[in-house]
C-alpha atoms as a PDB file:
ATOM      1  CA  UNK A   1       0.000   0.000   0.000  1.00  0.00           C
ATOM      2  CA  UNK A   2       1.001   3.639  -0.105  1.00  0.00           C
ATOM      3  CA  UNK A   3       3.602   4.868   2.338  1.00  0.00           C
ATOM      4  CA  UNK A   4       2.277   8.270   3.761  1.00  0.00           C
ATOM      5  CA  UNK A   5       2.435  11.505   2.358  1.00  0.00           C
ATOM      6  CA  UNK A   6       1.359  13.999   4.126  1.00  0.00           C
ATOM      7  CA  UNK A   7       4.072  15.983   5.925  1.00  0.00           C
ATOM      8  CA  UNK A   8       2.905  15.426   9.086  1.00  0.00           C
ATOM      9  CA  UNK A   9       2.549  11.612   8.976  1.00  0.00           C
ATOM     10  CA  UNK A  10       5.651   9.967   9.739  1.00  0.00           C
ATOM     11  CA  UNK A  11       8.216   7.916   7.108  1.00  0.00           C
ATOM     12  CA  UNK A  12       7.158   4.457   7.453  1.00  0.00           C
ATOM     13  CA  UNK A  13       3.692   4.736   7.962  1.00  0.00           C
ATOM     14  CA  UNK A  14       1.489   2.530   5.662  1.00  0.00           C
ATOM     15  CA  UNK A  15      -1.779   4.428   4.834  1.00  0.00           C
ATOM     16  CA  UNK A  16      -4.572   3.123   2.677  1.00  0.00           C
ATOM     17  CA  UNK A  17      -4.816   5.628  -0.656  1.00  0.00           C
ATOM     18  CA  UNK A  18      -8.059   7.905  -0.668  1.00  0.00           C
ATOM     19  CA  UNK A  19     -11.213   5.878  -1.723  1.00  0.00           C
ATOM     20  CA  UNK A  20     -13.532   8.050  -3.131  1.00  0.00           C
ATOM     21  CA  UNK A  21     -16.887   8.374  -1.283  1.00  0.00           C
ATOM     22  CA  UNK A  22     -18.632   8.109  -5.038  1.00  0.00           C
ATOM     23  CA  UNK A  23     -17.504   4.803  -5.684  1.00  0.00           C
ATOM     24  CA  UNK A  24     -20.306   3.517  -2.696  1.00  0.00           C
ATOM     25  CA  UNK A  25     -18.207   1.577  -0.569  1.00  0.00           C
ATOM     26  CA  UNK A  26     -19.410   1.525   2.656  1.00  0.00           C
ATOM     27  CA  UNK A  27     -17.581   3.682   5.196  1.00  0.00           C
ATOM     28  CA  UNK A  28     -17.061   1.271   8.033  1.00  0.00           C
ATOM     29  CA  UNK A  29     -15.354  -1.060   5.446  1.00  0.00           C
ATOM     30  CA  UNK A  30     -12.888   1.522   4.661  1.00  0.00           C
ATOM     31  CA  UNK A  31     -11.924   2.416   8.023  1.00  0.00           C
ATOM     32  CA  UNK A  32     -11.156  -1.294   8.609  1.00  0.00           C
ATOM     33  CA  UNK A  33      -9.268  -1.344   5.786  1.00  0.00           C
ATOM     34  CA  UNK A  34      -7.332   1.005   6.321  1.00  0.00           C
ATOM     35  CA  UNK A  35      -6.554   0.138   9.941  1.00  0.00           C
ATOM     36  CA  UNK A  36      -5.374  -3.085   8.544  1.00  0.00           C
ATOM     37  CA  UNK A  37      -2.774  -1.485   6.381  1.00  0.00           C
ATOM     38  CA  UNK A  38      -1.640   0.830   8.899  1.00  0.00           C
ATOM     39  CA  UNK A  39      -1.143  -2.081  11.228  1.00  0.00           C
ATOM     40  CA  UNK A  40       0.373  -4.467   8.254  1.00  0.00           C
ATOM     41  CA  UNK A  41       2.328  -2.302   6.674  1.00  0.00           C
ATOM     42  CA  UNK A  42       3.458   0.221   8.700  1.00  0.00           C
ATOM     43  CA  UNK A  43       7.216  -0.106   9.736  1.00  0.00           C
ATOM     44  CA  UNK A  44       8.029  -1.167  13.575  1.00  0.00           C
ATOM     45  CA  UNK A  45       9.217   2.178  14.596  1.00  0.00           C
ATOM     46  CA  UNK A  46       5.400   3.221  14.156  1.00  0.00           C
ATOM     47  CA  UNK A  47       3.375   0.131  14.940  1.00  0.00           C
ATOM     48  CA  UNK A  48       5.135  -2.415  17.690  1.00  0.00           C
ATOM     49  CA  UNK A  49       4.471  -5.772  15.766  1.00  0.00           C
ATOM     50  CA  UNK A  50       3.465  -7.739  18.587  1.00  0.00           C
ATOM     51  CA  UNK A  51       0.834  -4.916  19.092  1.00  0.00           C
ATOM     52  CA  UNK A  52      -0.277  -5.132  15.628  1.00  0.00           C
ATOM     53  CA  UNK A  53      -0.631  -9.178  15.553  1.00  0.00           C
ATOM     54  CA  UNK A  54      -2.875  -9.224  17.961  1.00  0.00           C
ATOM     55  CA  UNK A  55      -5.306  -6.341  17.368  1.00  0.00           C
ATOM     56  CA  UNK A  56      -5.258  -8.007  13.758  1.00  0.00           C
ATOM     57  CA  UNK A  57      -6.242 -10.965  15.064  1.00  0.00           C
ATOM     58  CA  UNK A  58      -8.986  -9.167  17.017  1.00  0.00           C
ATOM     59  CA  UNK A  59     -10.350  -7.775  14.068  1.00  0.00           C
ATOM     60  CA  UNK A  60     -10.273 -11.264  11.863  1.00  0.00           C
ATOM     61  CA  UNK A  61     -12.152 -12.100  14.895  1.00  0.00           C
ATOM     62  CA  UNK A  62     -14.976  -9.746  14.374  1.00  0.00           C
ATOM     63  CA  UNK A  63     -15.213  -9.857  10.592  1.00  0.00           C
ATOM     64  CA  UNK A  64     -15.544 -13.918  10.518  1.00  0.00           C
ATOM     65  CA  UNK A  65     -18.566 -13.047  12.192  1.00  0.00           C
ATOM     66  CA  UNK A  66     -20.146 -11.644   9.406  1.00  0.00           C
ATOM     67  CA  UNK A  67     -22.991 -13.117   7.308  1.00  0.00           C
ATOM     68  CA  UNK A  68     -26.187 -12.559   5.385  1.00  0.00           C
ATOM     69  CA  UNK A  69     -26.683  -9.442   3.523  1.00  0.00           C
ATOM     70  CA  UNK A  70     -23.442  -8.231   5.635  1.00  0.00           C
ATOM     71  CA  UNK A  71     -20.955 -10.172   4.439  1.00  0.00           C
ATOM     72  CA  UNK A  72     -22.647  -9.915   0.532  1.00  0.00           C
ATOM     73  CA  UNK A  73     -21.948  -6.257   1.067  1.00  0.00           C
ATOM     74  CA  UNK A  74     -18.707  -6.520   1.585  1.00  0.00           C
ATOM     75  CA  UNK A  75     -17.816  -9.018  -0.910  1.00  0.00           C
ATOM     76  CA  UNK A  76     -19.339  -6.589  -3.713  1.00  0.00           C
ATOM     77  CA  UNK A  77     -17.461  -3.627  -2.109  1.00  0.00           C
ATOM     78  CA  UNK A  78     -14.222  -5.562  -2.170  1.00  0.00           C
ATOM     79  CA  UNK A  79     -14.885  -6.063  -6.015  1.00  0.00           C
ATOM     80  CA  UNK A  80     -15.505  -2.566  -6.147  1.00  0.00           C
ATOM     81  CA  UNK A  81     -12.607  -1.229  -4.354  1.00  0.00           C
ATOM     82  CA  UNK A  82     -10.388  -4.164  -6.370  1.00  0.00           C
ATOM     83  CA  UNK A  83     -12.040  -3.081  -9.706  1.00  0.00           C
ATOM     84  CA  UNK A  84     -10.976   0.449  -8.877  1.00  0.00           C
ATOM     85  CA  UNK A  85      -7.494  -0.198  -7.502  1.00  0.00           C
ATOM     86  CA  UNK A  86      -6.843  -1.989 -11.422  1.00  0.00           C
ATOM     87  CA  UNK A  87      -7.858   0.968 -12.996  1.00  0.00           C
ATOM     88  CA  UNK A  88      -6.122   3.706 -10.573  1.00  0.00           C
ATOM     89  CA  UNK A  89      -2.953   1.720 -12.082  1.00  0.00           C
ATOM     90  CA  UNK A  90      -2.560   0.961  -7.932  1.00  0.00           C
ATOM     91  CA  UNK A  91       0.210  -2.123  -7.145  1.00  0.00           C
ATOM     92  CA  UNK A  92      -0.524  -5.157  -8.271  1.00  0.00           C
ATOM     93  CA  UNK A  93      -0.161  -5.812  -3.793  1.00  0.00           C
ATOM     94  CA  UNK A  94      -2.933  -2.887  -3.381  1.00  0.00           C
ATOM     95  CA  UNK A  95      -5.283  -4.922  -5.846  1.00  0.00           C
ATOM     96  CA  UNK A  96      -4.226  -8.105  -4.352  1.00  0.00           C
ATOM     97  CA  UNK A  97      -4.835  -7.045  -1.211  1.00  0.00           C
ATOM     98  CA  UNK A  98      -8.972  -6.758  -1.983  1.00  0.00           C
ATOM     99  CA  UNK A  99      -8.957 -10.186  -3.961  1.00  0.00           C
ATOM    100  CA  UNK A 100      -7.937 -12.165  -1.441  1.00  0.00           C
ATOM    101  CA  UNK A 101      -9.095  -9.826   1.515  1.00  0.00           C
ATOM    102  CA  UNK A 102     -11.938 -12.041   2.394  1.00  0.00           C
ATOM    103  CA  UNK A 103      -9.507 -15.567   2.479  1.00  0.00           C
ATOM    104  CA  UNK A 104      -6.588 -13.805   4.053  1.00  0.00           C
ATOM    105  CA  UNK A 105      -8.879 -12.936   7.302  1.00  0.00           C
ATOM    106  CA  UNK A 106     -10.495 -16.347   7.011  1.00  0.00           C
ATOM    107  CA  UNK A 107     -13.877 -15.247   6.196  1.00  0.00           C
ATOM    108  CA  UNK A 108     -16.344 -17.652   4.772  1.00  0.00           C
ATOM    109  CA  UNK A 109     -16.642 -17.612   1.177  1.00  0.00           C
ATOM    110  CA  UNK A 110     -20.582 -18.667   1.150  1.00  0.00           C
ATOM    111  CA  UNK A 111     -22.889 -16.177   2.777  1.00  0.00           C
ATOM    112  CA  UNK A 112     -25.498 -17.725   4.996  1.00  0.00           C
ATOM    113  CA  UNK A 113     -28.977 -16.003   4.559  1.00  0.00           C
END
């Protein structure tokens, strides 16, 4: 993912590029996301990576909980948000990272309704 920018964000901090509200994605998802890349990404003079592990494991936690219309809504935002990563030009990493989102944090593939 993108290393930071900004001027007032450190050197080594992994931040999530801007997703554009337009593109429907629903806000919650985003924030997640891009805690995960801070926390993944980030180098270990930000984030300590024992820190990290764990609150990313805290987080697979609550997302394998999802189902229903839930976890069909994120599915077709990940497609979305991997869809527009391709055409951004983004890493090949940035639009792996949506593709294989969902198996990565070992959430179920079929949604139960």
């Amino acid at each position: 993912m993108a290393r930071a920018e900004n001027t007032d964000v450190p050197a080594g901090a992994a931040m999530l590029p801007e997703i554009p509200q337009e593109l429907g994605v629903h806000p919650l998802l985003v924030s997640t996301l891009g805690a995960i890349v801070f926390l993944q990404g980030s180098d270990q003079t930000i984030v300590d990576a024992a820190a990290a592990e764990e609150q990313l494991e805290r987080i697979a936690a609550s997302l394998q909980c999802l189902q229903g219309n839930d976890l069909d809504r994120i599915r077709e935002d990940l497609q979305v948000l991997a869809a527009y990563a391709k055409d951004e030009g983004w890493p090949k990493t940035a639009q792996e990272f949506f593709s294989t989102f969902l198996n990565e944090f070992g959430i179920q593939r079929s949604s139960k309704k």
